[in-house]
C-alpha atoms as a PDB file:
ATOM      1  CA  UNK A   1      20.410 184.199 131.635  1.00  0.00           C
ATOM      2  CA  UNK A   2      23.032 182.524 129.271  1.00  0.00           C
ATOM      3  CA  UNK A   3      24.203 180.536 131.990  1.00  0.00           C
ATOM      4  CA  UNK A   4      21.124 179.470 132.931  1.00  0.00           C
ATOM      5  CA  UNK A   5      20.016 178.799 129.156  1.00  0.00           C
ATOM      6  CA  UNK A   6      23.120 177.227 127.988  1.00  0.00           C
ATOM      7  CA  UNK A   7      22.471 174.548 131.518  1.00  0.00           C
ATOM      8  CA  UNK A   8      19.153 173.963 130.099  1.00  0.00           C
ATOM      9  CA  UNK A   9      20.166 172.975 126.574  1.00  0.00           C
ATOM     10  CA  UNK A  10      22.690 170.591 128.079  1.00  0.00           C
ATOM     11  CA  UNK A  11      20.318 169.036 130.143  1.00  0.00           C
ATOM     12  CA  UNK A  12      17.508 168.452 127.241  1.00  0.00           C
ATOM     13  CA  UNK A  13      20.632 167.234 124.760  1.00  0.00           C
ATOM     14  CA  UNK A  14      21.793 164.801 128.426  1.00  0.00           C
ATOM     15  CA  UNK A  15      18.252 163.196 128.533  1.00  0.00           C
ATOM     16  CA  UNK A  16      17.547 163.070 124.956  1.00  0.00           C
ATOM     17  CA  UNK A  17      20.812 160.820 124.696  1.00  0.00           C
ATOM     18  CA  UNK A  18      19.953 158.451 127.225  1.00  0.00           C
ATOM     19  CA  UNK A  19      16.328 158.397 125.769  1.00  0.00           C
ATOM     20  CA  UNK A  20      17.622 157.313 122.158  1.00  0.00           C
ATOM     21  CA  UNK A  21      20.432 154.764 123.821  1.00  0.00           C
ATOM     22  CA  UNK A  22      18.209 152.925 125.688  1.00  0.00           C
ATOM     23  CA  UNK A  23      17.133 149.517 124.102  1.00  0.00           C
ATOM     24  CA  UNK A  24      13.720 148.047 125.247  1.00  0.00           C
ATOM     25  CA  UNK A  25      13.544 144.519 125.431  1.00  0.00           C
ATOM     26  CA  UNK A  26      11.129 142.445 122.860  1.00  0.00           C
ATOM     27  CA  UNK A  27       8.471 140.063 123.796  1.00  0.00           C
ATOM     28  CA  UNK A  28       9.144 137.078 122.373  1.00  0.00           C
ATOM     29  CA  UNK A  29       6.381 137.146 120.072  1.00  0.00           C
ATOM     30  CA  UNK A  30       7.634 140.583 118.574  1.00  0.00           C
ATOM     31  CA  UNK A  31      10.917 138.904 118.507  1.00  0.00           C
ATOM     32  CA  UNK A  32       9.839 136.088 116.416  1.00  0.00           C
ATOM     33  CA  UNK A  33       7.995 138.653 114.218  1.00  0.00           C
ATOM     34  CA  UNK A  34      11.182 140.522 113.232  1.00  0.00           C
ATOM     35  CA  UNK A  35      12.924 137.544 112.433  1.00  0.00           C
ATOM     36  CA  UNK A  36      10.247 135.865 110.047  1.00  0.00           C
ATOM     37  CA  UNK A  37      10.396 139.525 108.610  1.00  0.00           C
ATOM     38  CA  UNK A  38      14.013 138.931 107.807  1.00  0.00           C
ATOM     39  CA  UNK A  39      14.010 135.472 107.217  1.00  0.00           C
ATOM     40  CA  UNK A  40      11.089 135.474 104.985  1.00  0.00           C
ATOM     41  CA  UNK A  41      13.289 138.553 102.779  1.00  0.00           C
ATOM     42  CA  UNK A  42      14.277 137.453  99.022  1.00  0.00           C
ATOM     43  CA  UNK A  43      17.405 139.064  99.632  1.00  0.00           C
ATOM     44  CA  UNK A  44      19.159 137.263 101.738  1.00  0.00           C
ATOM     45  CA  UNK A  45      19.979 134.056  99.242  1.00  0.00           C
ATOM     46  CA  UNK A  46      21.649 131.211 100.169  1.00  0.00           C
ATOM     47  CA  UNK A  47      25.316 131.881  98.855  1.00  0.00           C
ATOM     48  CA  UNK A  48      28.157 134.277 101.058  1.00  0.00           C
ATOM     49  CA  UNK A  49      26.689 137.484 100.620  1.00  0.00           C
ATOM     50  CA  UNK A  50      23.100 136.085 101.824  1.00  0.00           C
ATOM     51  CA  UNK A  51      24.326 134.641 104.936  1.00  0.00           C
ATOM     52  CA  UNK A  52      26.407 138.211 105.731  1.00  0.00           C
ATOM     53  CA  UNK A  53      22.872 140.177 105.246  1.00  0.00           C
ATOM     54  CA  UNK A  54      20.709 137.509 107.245  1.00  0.00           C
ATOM     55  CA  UNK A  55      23.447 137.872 110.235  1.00  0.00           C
ATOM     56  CA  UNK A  56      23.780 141.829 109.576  1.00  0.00           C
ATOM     57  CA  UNK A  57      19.735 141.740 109.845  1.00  0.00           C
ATOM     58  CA  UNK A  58      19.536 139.605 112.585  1.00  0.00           C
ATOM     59  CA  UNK A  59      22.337 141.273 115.121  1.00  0.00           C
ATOM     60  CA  UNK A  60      20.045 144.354 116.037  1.00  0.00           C
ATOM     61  CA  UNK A  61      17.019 142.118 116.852  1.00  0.00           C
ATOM     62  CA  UNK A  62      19.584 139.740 118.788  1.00  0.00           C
ATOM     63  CA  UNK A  63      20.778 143.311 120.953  1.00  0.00           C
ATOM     64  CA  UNK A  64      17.395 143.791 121.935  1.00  0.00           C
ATOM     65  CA  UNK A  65      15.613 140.082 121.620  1.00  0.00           C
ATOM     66  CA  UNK A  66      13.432 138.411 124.530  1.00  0.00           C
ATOM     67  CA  UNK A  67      15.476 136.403 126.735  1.00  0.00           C
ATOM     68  CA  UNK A  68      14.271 132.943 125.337  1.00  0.00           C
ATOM     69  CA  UNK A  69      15.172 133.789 121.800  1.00  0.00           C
ATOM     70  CA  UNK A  70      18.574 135.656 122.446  1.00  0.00           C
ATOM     71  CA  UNK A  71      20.457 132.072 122.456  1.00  0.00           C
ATOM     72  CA  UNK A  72      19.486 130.840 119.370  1.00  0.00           C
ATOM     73  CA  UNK A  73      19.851 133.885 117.457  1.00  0.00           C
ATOM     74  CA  UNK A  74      23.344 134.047 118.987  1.00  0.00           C
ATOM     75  CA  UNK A  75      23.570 130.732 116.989  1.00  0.00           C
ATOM     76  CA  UNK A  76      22.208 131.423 113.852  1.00  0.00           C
ATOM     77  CA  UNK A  77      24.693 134.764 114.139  1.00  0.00           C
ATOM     78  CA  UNK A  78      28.022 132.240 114.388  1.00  0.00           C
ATOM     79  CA  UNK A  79      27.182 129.525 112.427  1.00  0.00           C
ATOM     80  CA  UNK A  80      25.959 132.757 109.451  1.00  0.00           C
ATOM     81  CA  UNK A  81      29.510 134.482 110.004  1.00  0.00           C
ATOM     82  CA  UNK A  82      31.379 131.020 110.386  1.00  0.00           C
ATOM     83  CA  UNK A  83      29.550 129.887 107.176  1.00  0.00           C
ATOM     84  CA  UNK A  84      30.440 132.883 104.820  1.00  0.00           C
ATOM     85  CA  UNK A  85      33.994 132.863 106.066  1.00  0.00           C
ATOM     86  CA  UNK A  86      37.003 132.056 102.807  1.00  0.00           C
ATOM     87  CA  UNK A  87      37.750 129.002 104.576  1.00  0.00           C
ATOM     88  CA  UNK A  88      34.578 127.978 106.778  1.00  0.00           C
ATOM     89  CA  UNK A  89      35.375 125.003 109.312  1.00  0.00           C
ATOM     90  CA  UNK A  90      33.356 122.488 108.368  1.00  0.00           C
ATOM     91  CA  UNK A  91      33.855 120.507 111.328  1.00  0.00           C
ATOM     92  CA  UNK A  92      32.843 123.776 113.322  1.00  0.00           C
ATOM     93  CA  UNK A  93      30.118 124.026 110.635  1.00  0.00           C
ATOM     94  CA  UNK A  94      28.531 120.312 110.746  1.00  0.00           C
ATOM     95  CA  UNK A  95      28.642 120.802 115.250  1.00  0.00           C
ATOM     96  CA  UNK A  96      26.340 123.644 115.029  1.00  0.00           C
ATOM     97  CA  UNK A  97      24.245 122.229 112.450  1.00  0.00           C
END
């Protein structure tokens, strides 16, 4: 009975894993409706530590974005991370732009 018990918890603690790991994949409407959420934020200013939010706030809608969208918030990501760098490249910098 512990055996069988102690198997059972496993399994439930297996599938409840694999149940919170799993990403679904956004439309590209609800996509665009997380990132005007973000976007549209006071908090993420224009200076250093406003670009590191808007890319920290924009990487978990990127992981599970709609296909169409996933590209350009790749690009908004760099050019965010390349932009509140010491030293940004501003030749890297003015190409994305």
């Amino acid at each position: 009975m512990k055996k069988l018990a102690t198997a059972l918890i496993a399994a439930g603690l297996v599938l409840s894993a694999s149940a919170c790991t799993a990403p679904t994949k956004l439309s590209t409407t609800e996509t665009c409706d997380r990132v005007k959420a973000v976007v549209s934020n006071p908090a993420t200013s224009a200076g250093k530590t406003g670009l590191n939010r808007l890319a920290n706030q924009i990487r978990p809608i990127h992981a599970v974005a709609s296909d169409d969208l996933k590209p350009a918030l790749g690009s908004i990501i760099e050019y965010t991370d390349e932009a509140a760098k010491e030293t940004p490249d501003a030749d890297k910098l003015a190409a994305m732009q």
